[in-house]
N, C-alpha and C. Protein backbone atom coordinates (compact mmCIF):
# COMPACT_ATOMS: atom_id res chain seq x y z
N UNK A 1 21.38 -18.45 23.10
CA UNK A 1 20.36 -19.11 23.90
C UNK A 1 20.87 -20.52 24.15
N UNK A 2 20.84 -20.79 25.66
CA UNK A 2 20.95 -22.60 25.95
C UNK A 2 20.28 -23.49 25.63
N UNK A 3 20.77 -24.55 25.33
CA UNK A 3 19.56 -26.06 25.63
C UNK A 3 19.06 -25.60 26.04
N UNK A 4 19.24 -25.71 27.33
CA UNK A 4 17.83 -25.37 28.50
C UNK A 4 16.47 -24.68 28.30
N UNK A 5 17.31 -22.92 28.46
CA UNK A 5 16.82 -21.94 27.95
C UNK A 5 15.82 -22.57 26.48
N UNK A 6 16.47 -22.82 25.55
CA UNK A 6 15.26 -23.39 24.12
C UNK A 6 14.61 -24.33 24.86
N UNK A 7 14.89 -25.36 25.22
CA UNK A 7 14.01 -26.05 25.68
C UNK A 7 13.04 -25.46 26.40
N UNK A 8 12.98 -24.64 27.38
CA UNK A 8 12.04 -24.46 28.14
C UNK A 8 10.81 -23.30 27.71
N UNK A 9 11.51 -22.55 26.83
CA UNK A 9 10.63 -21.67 26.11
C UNK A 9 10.08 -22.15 24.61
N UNK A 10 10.45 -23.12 24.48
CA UNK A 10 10.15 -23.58 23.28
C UNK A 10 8.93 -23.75 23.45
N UNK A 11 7.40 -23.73 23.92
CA UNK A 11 5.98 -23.66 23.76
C UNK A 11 5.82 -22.11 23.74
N UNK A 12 6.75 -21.73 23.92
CA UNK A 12 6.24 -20.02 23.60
C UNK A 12 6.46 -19.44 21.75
N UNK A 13 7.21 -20.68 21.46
CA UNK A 13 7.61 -20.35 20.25
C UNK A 13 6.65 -20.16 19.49
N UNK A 14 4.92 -20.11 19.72
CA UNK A 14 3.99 -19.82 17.97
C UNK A 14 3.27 -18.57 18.79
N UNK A 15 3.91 -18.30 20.27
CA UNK A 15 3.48 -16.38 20.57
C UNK A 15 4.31 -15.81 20.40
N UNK A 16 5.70 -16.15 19.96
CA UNK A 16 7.05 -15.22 19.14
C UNK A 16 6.57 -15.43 18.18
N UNK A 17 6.40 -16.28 17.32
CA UNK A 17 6.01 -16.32 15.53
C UNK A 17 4.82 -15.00 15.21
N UNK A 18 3.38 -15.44 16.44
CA UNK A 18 2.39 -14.22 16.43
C UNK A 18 2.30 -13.09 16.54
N UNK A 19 3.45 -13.02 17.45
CA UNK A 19 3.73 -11.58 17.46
C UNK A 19 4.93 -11.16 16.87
N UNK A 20 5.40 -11.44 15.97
CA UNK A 20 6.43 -11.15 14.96
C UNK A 20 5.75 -11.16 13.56
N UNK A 21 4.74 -12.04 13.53
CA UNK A 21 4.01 -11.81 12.50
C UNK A 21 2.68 -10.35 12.46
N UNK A 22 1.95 -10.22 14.00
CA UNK A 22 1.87 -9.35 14.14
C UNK A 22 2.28 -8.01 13.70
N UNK A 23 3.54 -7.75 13.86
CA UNK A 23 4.20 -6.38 14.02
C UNK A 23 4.80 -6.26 13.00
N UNK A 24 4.83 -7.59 11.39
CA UNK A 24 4.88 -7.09 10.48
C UNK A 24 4.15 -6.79 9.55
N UNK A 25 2.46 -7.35 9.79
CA UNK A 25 1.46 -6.53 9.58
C UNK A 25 1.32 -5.02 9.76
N UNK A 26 0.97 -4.75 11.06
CA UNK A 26 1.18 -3.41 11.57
C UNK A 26 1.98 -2.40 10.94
N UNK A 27 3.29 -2.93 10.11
CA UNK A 27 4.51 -1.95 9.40
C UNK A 27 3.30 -2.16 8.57
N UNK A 28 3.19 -2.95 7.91
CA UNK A 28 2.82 -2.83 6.38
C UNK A 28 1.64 -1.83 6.07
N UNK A 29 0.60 -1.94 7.24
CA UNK A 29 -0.27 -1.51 6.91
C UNK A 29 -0.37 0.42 7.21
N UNK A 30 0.58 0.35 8.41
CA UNK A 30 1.06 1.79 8.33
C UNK A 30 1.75 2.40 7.28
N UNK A 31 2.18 1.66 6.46
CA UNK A 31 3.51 2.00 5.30
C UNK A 31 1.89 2.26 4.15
N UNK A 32 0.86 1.61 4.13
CA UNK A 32 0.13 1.64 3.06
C UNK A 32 -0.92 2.86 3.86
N UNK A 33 -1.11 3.09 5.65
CA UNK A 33 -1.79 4.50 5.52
C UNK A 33 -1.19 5.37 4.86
N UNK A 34 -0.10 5.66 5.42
CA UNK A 34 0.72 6.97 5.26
C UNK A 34 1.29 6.94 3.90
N UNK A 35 1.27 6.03 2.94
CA UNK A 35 1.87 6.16 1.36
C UNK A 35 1.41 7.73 0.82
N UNK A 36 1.91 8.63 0.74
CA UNK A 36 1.56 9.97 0.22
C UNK A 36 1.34 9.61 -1.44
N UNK A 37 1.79 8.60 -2.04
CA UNK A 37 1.34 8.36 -3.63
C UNK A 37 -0.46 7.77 -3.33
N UNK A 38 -0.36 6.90 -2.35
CA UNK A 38 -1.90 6.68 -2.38
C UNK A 38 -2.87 7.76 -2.00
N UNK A 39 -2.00 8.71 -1.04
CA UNK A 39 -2.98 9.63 -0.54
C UNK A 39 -3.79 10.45 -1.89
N UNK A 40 -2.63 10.79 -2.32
CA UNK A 40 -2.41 11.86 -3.61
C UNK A 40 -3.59 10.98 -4.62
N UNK A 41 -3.47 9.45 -4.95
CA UNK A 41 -4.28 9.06 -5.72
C UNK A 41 -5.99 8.68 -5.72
N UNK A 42 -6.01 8.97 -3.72
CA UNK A 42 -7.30 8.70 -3.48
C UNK A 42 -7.93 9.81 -3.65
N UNK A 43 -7.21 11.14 -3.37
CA UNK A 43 -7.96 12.82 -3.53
C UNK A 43 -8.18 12.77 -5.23
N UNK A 44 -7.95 12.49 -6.23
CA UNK A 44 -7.79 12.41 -7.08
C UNK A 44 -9.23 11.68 -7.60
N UNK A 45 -9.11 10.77 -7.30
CA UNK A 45 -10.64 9.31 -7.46
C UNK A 45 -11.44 10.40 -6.40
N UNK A 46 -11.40 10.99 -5.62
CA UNK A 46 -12.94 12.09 -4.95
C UNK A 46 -13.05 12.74 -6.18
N UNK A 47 -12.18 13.80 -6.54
CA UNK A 47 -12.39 14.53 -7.26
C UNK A 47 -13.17 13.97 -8.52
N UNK A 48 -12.58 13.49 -9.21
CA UNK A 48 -13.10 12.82 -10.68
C UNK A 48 -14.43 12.47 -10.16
N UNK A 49 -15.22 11.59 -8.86
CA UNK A 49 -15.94 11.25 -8.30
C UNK A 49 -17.07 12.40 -8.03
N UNK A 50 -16.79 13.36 -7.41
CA UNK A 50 -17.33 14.49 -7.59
C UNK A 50 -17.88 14.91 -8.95
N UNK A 51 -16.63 15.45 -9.74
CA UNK A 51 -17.23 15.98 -10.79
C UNK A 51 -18.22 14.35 -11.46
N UNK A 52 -18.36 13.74 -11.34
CA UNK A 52 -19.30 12.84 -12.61
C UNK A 52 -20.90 12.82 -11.34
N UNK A 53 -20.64 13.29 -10.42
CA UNK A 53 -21.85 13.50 -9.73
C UNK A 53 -22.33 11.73 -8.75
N UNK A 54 -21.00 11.45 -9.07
CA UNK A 54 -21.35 10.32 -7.93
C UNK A 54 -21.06 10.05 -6.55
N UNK A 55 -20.76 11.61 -5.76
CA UNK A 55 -20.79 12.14 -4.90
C UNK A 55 -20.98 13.31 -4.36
N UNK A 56 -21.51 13.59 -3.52
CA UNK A 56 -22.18 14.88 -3.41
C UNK A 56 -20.58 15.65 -2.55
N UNK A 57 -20.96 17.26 -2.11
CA UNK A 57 -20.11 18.49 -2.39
C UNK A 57 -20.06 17.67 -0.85
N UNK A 58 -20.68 17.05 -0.03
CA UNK A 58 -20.31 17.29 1.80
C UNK A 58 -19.71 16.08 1.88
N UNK A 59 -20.11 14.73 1.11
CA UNK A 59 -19.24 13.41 1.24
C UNK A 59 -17.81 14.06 0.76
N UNK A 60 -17.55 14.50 -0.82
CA UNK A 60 -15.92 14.67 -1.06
C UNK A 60 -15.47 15.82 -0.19
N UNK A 61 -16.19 16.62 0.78
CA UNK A 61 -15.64 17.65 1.44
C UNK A 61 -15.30 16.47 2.51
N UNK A 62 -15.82 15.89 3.30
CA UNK A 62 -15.06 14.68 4.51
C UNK A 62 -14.08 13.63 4.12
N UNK A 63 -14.08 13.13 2.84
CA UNK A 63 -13.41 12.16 2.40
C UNK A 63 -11.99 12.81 2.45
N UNK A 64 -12.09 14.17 1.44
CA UNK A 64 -10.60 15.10 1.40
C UNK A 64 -10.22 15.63 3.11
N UNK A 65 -11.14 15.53 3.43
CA UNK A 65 -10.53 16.21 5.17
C UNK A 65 -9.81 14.85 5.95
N UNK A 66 -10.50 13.58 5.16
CA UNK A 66 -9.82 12.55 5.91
C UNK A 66 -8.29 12.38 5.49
N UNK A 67 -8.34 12.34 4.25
CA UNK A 67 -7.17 12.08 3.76
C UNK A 67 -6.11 12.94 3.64
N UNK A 68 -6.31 14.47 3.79
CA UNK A 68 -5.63 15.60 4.32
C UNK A 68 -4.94 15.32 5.51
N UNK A 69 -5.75 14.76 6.68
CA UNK A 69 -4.92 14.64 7.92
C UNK A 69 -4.30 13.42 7.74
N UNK A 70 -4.19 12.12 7.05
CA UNK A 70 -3.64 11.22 7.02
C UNK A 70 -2.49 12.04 6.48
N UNK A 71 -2.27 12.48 5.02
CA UNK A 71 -1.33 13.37 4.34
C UNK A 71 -0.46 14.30 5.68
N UNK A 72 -1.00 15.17 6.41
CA UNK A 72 -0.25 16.02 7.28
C UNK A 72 0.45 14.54 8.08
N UNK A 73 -0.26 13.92 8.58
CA UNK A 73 0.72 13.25 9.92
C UNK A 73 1.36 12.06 8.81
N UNK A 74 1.38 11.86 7.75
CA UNK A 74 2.31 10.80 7.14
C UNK A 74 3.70 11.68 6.95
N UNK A 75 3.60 13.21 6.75
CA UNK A 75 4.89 14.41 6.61
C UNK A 75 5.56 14.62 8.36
N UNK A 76 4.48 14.18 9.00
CA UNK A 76 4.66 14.75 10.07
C UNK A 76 5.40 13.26 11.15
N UNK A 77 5.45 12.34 10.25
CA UNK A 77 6.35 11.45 11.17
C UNK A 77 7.41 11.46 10.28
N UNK A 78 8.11 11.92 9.84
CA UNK A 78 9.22 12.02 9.36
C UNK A 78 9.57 12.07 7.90
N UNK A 79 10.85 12.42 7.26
CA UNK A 79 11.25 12.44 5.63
C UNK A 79 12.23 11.51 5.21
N UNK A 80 12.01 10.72 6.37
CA UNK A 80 12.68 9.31 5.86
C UNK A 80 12.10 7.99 5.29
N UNK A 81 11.75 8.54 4.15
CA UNK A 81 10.53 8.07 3.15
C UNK A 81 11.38 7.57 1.51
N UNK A 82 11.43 6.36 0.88
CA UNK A 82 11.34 5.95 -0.08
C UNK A 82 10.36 5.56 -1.00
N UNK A 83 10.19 6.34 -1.74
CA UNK A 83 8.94 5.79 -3.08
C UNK A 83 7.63 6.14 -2.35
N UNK A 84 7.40 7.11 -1.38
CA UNK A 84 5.88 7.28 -0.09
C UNK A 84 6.05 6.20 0.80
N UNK A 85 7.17 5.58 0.66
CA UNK A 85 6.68 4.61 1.99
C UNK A 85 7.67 4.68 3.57
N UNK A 86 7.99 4.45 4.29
CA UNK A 86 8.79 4.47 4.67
C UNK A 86 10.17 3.65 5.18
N UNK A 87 11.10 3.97 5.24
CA UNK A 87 12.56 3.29 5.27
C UNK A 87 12.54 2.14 6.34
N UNK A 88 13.18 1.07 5.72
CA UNK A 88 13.11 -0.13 6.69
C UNK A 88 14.28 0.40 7.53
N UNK A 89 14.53 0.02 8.70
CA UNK A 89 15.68 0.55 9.67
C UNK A 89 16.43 -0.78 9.89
């Protein structure tokens, strides 16, 4: 990049910071939907939840259907996965 060039874009510089900060939110928080260890640990907290009766049979039947399809499409974007999360590129 030129003088110039910096110079002249340089007031754009805190909507590059925003949106760089942006889009590493966005990873993170996709990396924490799709974690298959969290998935695995939230079906887990229904269940136990269930059985002590602090949820009824139709809430842990939607809660597990939610987190089922999170589970299918976290397999279903790929197996390039470390520790449930996925691979920085």
């Amino acid at each position: 990049m030129g003088l110039i060039t910096g110079l002249l874009t340089l007031p754009l510089a805190p909507v590059r910071g925003t949106m760089w900060l942006a889009e590493r939110i966005q990873e993170q928080a996709e990396n924490e939907l799709y974690d298959e260890d969290a998935i695995r640990a939230q079906l887990i907290e229904i269940e136990a939840a269930r059985e002590a009766g602090e949820i009824d049979e139709d809430e842990a039947t939607l809660a597990e259907d939610a987190l089922l399809e999170r589970l299918i499409a976290a397999r279903a974007l790929g197996g390039d996965r470390t520790h449930g999360g996925f691979q920085q590129q």
